[in-house]
Structure formats: C-alpha cells, structure tokens
Protein backbone atom coordinates (compact mmCIF):
# COMPACT_ATOMS: atom_id res chain seq x y z
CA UNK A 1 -7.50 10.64 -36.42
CA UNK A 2 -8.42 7.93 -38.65
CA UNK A 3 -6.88 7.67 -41.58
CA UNK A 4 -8.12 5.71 -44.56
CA UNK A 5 -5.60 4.73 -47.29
CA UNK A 6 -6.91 5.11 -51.07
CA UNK A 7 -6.83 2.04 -52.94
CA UNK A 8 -4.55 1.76 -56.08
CA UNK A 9 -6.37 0.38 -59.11
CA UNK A 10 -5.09 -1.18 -61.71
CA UNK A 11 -3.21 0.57 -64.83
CA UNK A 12 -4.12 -1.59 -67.58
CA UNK A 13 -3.03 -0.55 -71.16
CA UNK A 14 -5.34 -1.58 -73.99
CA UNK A 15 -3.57 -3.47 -77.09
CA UNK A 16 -4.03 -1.12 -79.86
CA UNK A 17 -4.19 2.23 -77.61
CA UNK A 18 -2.09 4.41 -78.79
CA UNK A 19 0.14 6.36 -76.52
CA UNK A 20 2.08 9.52 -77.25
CA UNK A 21 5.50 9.62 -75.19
CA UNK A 22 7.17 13.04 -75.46
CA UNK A 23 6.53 16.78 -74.98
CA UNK A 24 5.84 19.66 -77.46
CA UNK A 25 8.57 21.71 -78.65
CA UNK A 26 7.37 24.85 -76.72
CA UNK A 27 7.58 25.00 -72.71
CA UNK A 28 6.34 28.16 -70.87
CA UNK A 29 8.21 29.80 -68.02
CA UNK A 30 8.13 32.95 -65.01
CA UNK A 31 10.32 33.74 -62.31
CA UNK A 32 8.77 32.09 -59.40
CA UNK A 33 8.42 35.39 -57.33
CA UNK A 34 6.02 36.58 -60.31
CA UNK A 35 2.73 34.16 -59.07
CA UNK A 36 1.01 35.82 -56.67
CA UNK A 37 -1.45 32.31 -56.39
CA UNK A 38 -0.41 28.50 -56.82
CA UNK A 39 -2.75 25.97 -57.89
CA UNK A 40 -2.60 22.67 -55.46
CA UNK A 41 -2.70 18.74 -55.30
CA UNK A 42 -5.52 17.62 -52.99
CA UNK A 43 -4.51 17.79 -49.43
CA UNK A 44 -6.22 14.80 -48.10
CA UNK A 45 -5.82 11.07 -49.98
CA UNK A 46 -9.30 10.57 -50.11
CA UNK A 47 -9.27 11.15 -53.86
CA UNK A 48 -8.97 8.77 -56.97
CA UNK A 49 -5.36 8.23 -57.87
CA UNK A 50 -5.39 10.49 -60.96
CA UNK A 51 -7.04 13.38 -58.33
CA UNK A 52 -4.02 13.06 -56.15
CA UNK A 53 -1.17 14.03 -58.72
CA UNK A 54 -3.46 16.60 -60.54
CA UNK A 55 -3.22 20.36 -59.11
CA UNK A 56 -6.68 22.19 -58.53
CA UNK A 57 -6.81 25.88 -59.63
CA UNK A 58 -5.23 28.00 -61.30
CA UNK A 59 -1.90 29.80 -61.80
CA UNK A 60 -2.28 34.06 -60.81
CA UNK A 61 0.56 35.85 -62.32
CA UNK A 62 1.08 39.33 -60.78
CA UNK A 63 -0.76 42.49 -63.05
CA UNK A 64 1.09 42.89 -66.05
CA UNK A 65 3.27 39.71 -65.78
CA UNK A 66 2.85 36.46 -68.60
CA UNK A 67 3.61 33.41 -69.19
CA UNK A 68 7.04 33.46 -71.58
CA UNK A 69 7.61 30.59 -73.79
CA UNK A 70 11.01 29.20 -75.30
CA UNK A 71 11.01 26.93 -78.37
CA UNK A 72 13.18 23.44 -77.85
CA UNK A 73 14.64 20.84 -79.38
CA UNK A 74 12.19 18.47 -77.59
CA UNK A 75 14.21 15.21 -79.10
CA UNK A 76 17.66 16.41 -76.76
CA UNK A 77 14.78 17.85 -73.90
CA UNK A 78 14.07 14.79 -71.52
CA UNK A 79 11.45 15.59 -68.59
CA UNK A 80 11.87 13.01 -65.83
CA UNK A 81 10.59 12.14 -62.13
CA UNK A 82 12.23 10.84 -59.42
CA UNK A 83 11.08 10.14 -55.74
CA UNK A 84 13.23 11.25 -53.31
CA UNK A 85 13.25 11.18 -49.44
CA UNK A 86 12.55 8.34 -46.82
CA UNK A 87 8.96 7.37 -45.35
CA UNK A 88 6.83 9.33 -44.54
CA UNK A 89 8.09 12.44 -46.30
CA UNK A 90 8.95 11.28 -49.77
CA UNK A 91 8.37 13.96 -52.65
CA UNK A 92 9.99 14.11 -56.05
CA UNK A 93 12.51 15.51 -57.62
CA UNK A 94 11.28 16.46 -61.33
CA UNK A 95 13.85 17.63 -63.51
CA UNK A 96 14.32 18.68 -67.35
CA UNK A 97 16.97 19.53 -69.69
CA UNK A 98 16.02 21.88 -71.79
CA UNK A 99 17.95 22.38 -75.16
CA UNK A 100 17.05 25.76 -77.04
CA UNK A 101 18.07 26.42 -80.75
CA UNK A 102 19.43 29.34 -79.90
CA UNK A 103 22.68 30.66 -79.16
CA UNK A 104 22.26 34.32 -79.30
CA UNK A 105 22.51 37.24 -76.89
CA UNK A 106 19.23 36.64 -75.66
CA UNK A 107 19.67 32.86 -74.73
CA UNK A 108 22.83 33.84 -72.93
CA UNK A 109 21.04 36.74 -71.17
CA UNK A 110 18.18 33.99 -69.82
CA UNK A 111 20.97 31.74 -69.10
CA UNK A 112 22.57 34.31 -66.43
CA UNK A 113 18.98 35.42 -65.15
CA UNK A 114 17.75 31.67 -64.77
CA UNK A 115 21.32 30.83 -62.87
CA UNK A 116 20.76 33.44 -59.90
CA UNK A 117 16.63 33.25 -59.94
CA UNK A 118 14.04 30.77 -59.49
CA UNK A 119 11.95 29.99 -62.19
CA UNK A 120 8.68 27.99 -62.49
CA UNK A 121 8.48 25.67 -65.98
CA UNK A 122 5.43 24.47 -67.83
CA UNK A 123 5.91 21.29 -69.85
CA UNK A 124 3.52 20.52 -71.95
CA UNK A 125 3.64 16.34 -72.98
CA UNK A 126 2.41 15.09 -76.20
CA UNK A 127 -1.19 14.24 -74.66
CA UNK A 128 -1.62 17.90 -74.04
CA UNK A 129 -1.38 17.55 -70.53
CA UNK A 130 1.33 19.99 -68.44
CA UNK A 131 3.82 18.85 -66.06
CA UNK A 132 4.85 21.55 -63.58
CA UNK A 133 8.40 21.93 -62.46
CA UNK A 134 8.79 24.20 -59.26
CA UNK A 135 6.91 24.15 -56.35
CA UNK A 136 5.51 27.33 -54.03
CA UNK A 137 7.28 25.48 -51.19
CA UNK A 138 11.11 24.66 -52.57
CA UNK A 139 13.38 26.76 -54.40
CA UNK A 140 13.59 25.57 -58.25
CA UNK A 141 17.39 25.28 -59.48
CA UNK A 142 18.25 25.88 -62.78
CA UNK A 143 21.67 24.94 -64.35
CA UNK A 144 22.16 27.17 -67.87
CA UNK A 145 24.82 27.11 -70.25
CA UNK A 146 25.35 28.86 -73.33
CA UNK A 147 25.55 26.16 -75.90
C-alpha cells in the first residue's frame, strides 16, 4: 500500500483579522446510547487539513429523542484539546468544564444521571462552529458536582 502523506500548509493570520476566542453560553447534549448514526472525520489523509478534523454527516438521534441544551457561564467553561497516545495511534483527549447557573433539583438530578451515563456534548465556539466531545468508539466521562 502506498501511502501518501498530506502536506501541511501554512496558518498565516492576517493583521487586522479579527478572531473570536470563546464559546456561546448554550452547549447541547444526549446520552450517547440515544444516536442511532455518527457523523465521521475522513478515513483516508488524502484530504486538505481543514477536511481531516471536520466530521462528514450528520448526527441521527433515535425517534422521539432531541438534542437538550444547558445554559453556562461560558467565562468559568474552558473547552480544551490535548493529544494523547504514542506514534502511530495518537488521538485526543478533549475535555470541558462546564459551569451551569443553576443549583436546583434539576441540575443535581443531571449531575447523578451524567455521573453513571455517557453523554455526547455539542460546543458551539464563538465562530459558530461546534466542537464535539464524545466519540462512537470511547466511552465519554463526565465528572458532576452540585455547585
């Protein structure tokens, strides 16, 4: 098999360009066992760069079953990336903290449901793209707390 390696291109940032860092103060959410289809990143690295990390398709929720959303505190709500793994099976490890407004019954009823389940997150950034934490192929760990 011959493989042939994509070629990174430059990332140049224009004086003047304005960019947004930051998400929006409302992420979306579903138990993981709740999406019957997974969208996916292109299995072959013959694609531009920006191909490679963007998923193709679409989410399928099962009948009945939506998106939920929570409101944040998106100043206290980091999203991160970090690669993880040795050559040639390196992934990463994306993580968020998530700080609601809330401290009701109902944020301390999601707390104990997202503790024993595994739960897919939609993070929408400031540019109005999503970032995607949970995967079809590892279990997603969340850590809740009643504030």
């Amino acid at each position: 098999m011959a493989c042939t390696p994509i070629k990174p291109k430059s990332l140049a940032w224009c004086e003047g360009q304005s960019v947004i860092p930051g998400i929006k103060s409302r992420i979306y959410f579903t138990p993981k066992s709740t999406i019957v289809t997974w969208p996916s990143l292109p299995g072959s690295f013959t694609a531009s760069m920006g191909e490679m990390a963007t998923l193709k398709g679409s989410f399928v929720l099962a009948e009945t079953v939506k998106w939920q959303y929570m409101d944040i505190i998106r100043e206290k709500s980091p999203v991160s990336s970090e690669s993880q793994g040795s050559k040639p099976s390196k992934t990463f490890l994306n993580k968020a903290t998530v700080v609601i407004p809330l401290t009701d019954a109902d944020a301390a009823g999601f707390a104990r449901l997202a503790n024993n389940s595994s739960y897919v997150y939609l993070v929408e950034t400031s540019a109005g793209d999503f970032r995607v934490i949970g995967s079809e192929m590892f279990e997603t760990e969340t850590t809740a707390c009643r504030g």
